[in-house]
Protein backbone atom coordinates (compact mmCIF):
# COMPACT_ATOMS: atom_id res chain seq x y z
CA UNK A 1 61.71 -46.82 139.18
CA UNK A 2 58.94 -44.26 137.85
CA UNK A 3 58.41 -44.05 134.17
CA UNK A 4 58.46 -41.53 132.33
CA UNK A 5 57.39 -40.57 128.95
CA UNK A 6 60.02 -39.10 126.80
CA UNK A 7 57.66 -38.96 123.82
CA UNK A 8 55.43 -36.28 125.78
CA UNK A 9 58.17 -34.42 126.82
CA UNK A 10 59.41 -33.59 122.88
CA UNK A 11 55.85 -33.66 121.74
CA UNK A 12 56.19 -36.16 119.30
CA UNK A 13 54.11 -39.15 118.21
CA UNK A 14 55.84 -42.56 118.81
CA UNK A 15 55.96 -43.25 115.40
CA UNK A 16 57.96 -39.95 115.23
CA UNK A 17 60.98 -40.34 112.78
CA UNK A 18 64.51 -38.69 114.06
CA UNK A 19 64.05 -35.48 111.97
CA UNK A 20 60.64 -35.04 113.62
CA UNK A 21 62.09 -35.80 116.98
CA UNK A 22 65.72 -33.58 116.14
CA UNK A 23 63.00 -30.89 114.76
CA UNK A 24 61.03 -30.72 118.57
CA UNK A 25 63.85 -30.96 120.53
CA UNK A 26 65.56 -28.15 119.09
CA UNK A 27 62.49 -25.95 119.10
CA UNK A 28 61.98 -27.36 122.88
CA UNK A 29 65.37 -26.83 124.02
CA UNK A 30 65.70 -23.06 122.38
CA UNK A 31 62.44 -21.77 124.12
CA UNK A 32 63.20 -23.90 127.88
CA UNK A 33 66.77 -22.06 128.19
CA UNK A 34 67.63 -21.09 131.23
CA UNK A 35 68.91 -17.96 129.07
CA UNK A 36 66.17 -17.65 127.82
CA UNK A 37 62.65 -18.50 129.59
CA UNK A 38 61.83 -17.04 132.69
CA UNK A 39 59.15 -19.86 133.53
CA UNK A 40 59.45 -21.44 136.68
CA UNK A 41 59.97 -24.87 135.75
CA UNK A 42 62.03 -24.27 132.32
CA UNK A 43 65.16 -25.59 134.21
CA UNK A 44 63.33 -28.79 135.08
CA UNK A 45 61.38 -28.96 131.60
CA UNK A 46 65.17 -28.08 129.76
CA UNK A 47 66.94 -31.37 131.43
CA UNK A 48 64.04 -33.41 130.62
CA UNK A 49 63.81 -32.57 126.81
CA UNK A 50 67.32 -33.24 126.90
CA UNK A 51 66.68 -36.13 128.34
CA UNK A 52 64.35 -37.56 126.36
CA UNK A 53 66.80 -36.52 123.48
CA UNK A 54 69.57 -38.33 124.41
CA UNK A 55 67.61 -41.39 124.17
CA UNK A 56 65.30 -41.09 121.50
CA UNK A 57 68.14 -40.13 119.28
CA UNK A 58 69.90 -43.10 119.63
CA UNK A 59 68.22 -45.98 117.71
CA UNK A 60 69.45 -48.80 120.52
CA UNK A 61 67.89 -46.93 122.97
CA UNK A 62 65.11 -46.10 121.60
CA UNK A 63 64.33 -49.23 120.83
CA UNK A 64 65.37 -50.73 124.12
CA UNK A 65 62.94 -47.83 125.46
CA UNK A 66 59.98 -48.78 122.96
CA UNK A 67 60.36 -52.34 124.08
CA UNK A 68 59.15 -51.41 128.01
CA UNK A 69 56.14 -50.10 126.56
CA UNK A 70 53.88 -47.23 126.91
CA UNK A 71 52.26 -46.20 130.54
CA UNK A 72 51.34 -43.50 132.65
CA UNK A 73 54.30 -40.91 134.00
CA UNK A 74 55.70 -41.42 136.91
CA UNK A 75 53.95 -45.03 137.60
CA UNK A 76 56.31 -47.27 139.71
CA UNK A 77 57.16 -50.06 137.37
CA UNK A 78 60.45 -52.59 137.18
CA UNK A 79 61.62 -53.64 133.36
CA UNK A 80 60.19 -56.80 133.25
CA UNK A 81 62.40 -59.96 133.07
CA UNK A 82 62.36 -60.45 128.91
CA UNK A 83 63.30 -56.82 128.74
CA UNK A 84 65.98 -57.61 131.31
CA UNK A 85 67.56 -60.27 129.45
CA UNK A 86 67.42 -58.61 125.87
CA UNK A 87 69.09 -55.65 126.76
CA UNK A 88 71.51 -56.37 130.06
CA UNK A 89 74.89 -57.18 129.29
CA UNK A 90 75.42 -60.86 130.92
CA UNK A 91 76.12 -60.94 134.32
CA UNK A 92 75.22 -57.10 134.76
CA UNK A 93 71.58 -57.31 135.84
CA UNK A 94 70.60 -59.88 138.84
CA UNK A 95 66.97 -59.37 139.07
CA UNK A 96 64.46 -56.85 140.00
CA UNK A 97 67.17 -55.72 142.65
CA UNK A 98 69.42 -54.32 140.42
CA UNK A 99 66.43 -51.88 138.92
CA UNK A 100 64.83 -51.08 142.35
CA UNK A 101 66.43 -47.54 143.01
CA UNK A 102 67.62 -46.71 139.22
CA UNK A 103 66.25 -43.43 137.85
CA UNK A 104 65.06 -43.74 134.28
CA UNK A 105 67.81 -42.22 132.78
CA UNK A 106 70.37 -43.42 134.67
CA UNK A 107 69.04 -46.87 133.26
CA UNK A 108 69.87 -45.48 129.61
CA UNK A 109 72.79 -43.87 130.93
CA UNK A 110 74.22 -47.12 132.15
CA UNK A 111 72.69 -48.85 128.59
CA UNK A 112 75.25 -46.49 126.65
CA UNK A 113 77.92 -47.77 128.84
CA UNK A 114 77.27 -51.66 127.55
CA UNK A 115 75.73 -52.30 130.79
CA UNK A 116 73.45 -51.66 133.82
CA UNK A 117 75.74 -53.32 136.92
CA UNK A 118 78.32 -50.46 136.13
CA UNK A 119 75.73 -47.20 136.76
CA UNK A 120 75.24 -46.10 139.96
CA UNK A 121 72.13 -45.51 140.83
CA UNK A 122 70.81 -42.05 141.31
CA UNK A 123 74.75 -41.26 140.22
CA UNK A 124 75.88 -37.56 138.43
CA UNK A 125 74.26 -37.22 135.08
CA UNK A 126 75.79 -36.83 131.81
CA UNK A 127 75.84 -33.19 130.35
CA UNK A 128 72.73 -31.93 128.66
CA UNK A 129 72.99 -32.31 125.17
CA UNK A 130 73.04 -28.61 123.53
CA UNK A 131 71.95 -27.90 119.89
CA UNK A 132 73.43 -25.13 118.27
CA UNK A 133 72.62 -21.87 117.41
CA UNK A 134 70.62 -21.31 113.79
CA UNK A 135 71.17 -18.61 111.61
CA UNK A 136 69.18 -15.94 109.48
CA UNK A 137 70.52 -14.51 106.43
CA UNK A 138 68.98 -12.51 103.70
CA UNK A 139 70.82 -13.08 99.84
CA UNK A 140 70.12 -11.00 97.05
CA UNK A 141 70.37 -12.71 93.73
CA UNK A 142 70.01 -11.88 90.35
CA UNK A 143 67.27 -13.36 88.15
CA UNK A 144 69.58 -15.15 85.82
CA UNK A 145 71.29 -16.77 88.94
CA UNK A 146 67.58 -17.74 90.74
CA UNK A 147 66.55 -19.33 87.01
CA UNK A 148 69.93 -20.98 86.21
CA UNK A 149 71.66 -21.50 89.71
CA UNK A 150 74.60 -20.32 90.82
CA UNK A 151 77.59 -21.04 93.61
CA UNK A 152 78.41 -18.26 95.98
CA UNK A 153 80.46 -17.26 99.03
CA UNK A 154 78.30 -16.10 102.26
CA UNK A 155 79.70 -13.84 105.16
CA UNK A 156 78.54 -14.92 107.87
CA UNK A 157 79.24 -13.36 111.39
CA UNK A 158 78.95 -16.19 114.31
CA UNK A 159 79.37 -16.76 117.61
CA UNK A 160 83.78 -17.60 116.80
CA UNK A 161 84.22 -13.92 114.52
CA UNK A 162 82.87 -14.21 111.21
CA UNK A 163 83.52 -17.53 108.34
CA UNK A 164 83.06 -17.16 104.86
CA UNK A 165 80.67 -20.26 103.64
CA UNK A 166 80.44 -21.29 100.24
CA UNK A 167 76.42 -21.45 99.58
CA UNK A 168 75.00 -23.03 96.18
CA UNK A 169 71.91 -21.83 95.18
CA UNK A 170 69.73 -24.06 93.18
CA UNK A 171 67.97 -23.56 90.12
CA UNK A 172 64.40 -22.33 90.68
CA UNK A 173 64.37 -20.35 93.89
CA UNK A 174 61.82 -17.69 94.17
CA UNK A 175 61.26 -14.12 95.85
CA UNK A 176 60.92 -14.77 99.67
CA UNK A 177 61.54 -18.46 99.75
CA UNK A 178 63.65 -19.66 102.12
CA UNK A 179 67.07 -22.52 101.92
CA UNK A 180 67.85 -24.26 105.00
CA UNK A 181 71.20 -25.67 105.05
CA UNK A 182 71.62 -28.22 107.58
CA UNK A 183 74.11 -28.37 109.90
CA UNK A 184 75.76 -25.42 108.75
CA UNK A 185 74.83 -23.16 111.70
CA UNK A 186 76.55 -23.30 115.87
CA UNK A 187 77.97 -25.84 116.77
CA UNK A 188 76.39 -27.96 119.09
CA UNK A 189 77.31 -28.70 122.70
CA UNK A 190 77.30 -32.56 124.62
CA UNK A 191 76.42 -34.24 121.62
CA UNK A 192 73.41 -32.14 120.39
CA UNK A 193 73.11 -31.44 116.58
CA UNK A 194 74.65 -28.52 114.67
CA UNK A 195 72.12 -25.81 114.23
CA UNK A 196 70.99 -24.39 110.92
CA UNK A 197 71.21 -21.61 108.64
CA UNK A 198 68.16 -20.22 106.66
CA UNK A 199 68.66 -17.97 103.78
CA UNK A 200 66.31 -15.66 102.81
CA UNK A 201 66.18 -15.11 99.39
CA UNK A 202 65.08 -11.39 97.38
CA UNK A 203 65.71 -10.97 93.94
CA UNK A 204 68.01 -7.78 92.71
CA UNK A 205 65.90 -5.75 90.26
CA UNK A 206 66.37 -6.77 86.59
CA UNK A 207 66.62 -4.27 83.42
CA UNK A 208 63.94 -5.81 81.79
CA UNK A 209 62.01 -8.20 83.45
CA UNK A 210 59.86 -8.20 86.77
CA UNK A 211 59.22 -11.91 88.53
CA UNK A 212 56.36 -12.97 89.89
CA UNK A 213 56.86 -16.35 91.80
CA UNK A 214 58.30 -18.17 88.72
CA UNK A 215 56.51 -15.71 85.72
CA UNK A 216 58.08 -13.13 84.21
CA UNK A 217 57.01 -9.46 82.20
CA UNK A 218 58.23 -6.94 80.46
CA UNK A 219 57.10 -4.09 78.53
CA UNK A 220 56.85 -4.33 75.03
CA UNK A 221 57.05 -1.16 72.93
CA UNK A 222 54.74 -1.39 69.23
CA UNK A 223 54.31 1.19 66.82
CA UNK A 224 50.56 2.04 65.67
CA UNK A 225 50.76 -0.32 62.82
CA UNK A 226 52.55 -3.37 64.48
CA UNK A 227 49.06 -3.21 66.82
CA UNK A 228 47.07 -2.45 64.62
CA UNK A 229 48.18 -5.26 61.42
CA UNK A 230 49.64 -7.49 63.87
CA UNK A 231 53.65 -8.25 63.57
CA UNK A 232 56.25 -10.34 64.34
CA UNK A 233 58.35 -8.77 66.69
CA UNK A 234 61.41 -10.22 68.52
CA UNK A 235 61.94 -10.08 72.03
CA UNK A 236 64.54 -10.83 75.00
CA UNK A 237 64.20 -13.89 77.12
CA UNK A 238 66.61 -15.12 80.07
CA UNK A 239 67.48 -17.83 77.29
CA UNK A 240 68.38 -15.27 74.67
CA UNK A 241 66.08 -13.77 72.01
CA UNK A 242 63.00 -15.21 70.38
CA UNK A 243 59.99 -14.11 67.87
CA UNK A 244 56.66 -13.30 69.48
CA UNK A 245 53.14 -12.86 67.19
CA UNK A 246 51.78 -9.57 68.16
CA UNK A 247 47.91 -10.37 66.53
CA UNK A 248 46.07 -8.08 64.82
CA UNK A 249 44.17 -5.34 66.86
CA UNK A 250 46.24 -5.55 69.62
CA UNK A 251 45.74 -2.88 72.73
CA UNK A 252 47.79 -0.72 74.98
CA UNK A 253 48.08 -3.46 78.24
CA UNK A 254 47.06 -6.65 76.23
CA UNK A 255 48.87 -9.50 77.71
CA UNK A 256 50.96 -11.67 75.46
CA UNK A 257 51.62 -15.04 76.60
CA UNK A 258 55.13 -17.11 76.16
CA UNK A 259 54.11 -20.21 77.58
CA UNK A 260 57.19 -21.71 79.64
CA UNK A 261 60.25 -18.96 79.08
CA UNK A 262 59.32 -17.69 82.66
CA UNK A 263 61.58 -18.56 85.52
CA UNK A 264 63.04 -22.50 85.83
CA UNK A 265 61.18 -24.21 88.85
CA UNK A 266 63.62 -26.92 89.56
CA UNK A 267 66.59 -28.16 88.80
CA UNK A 268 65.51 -31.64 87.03
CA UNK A 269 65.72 -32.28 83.19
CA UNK A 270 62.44 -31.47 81.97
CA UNK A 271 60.97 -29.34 85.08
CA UNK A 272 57.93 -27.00 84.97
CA UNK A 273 58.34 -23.40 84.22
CA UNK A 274 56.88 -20.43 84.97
CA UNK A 275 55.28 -18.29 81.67
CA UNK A 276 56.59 -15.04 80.27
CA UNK A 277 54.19 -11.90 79.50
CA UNK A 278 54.71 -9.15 77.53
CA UNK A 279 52.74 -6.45 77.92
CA UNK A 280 51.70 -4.27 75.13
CA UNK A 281 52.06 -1.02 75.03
CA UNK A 282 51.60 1.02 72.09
CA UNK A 283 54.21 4.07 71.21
CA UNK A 284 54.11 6.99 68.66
CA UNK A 285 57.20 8.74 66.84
CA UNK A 286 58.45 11.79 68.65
CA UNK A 287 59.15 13.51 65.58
CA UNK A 288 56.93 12.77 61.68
CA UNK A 289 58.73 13.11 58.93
CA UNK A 290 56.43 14.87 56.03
CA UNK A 291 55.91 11.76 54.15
CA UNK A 292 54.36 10.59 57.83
CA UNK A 293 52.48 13.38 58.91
CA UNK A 294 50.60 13.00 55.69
CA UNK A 295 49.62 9.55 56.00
CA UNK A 296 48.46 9.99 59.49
CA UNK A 297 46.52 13.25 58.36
CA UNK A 298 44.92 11.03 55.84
CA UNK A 299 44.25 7.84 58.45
CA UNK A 300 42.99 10.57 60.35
CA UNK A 301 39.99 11.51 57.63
CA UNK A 302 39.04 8.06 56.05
CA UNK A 303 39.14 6.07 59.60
CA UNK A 304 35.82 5.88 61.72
CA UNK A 305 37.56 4.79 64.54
CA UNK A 306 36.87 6.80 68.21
CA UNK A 307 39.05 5.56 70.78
CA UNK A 308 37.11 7.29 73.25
CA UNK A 309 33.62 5.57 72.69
CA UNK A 310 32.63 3.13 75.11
CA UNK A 311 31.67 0.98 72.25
CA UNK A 312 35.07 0.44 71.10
């Protein structure tokens, strides 16, 4: 029989675990479609990924497969003896005879059967194993549900109408990432695995906040003298209200760091999170009372500061 190399054909190492070789086959077996590519060969290519799939998959196989060893396609070689009498079922295999006109995969077909005497050589295949179809969706989420988690249902339309999925969303997920749950896509055909569904995630617009992977601002409103004296002001967090030092001399777009009351970046006890930063900006009365317009007019004459001079 001719060898072939069914580690080539999904473009895999041999070390390859099953989600690396799932992973390649899928990709493989979505761009050799008959459906789909127009190459010459994608037919030919398509049957042989699947192929190689249906063997590498399963880990008897596979390892019945690893044991004949590694060697050039399509060299003429017969499983040698040992092989033989590891994997044949007794009384199945007589000898290099019972090999001579097998085709590879009729050899693992006949393996899946418990036996090699019971395949007929150069016999009608098994169907190609299919995977199914994977999914895109985009979810919009609020930022209390992206820092807390949340559970929620997902309309999905699909190749049987339309199926309402229930999706949970874990604590931590940012602006564009993306969720893959497995298995949750088409179904797959001959045995091939369930496709996917990826969720894109974007993050509704908040009242206050505005994200920024997992760090959070906001604008902070001070009067002239909470800038200027420094104050201690309280402000809104996703985890409810806490007291932030404005210092002294602080400037219109000065940065003010809450180290860790940004967004959660995980769902473990105890994981990292982002920072929250208020940004300062400094706001006037729309209307003095007398009492105030006199002690501005008199800030106005004793202070030497010039908020226009470069040296300030």
């Amino acid at each position: 029989m001719k060898y072939k190399d069914y580690y080539a054909a999904l473009d895999v190492p041999r070390d390859a675990d099953t989600d690396q070789i799932k992973k390649a086959y899928r990709k493989l077996a979505r761009e050799l479609h008959p459906d789909v590519s127009k190459a010459a060969d994608a037919e030919e290519r398509f049957k042989e990924v699947g192929e190689a799939y249906g063997t590498l998959k399963d880990a008897e196989k596979r390892k019945a497969y690893d044991a004949l060893g590694s060697r050039p396609s399509n060299e003429d070689f017969t499983p040698p003896p040992q092989w033989q009498r590891a994997y044949s079922q007794a009384g199945d295999a007589s000898g290099d005879a019972a090999f001579e006109e097998m085709d590879l995969s009729d050899l693992f077909a006949a393996f899946g059967r418990g036996g090699f005497g019971g395949g007929a050589p150069g016999g009608q295949r098994g169907p190609i194993p299919m995977a199914g179809r994977d999914y895109d969706s985009t979810i919009e989420i609020s930022l209390e549900d992206a820092h807390r988690g949340a559970t929620m249902n997902l309309q999905l339309a699909d190749e049987s109408g339309g199926r309402t999925l229930e999706v949970t969303i874990p604590p931590g997920v940012r602006e564009g990432q993306k969720l893959r749950l497995r298995g949750k896509g088409g179904k797959g055909r001959n045995g091939g695995p369930d496709g996917d569904i990826y969720l894109h995630i974007t993050l509704a617009p908040h009242a206050v906040f505005r994200a920024d992977k997992h760090d959070l601002y906001f604008d902070l409103a001070l009067a002239p003298w909470e800038a200027a004296l420094g104050a201690e002001v309280e402000v809104p967090t996703l985890d409810g209200s806490v007291v932030l030092t404005v210092p002294a001399g602080t400037r219109a777009g000065r940065k003010l760091r809450l180290r860790g009351r940004g967004l959660a970046q995980g769902s473990v006890q105890g994981a990292a999170r982002g920072d929250l930063y208020a940004i300062a900006h400094i706001d006037v009365p729309a209307k003095l009372s007398p009492r105030e317009r006199e002690l501005f007019e008199e800030l106005s004459r004793v202070s030497d500061f010039k908020p226009r001079d470069a040296a300030h």
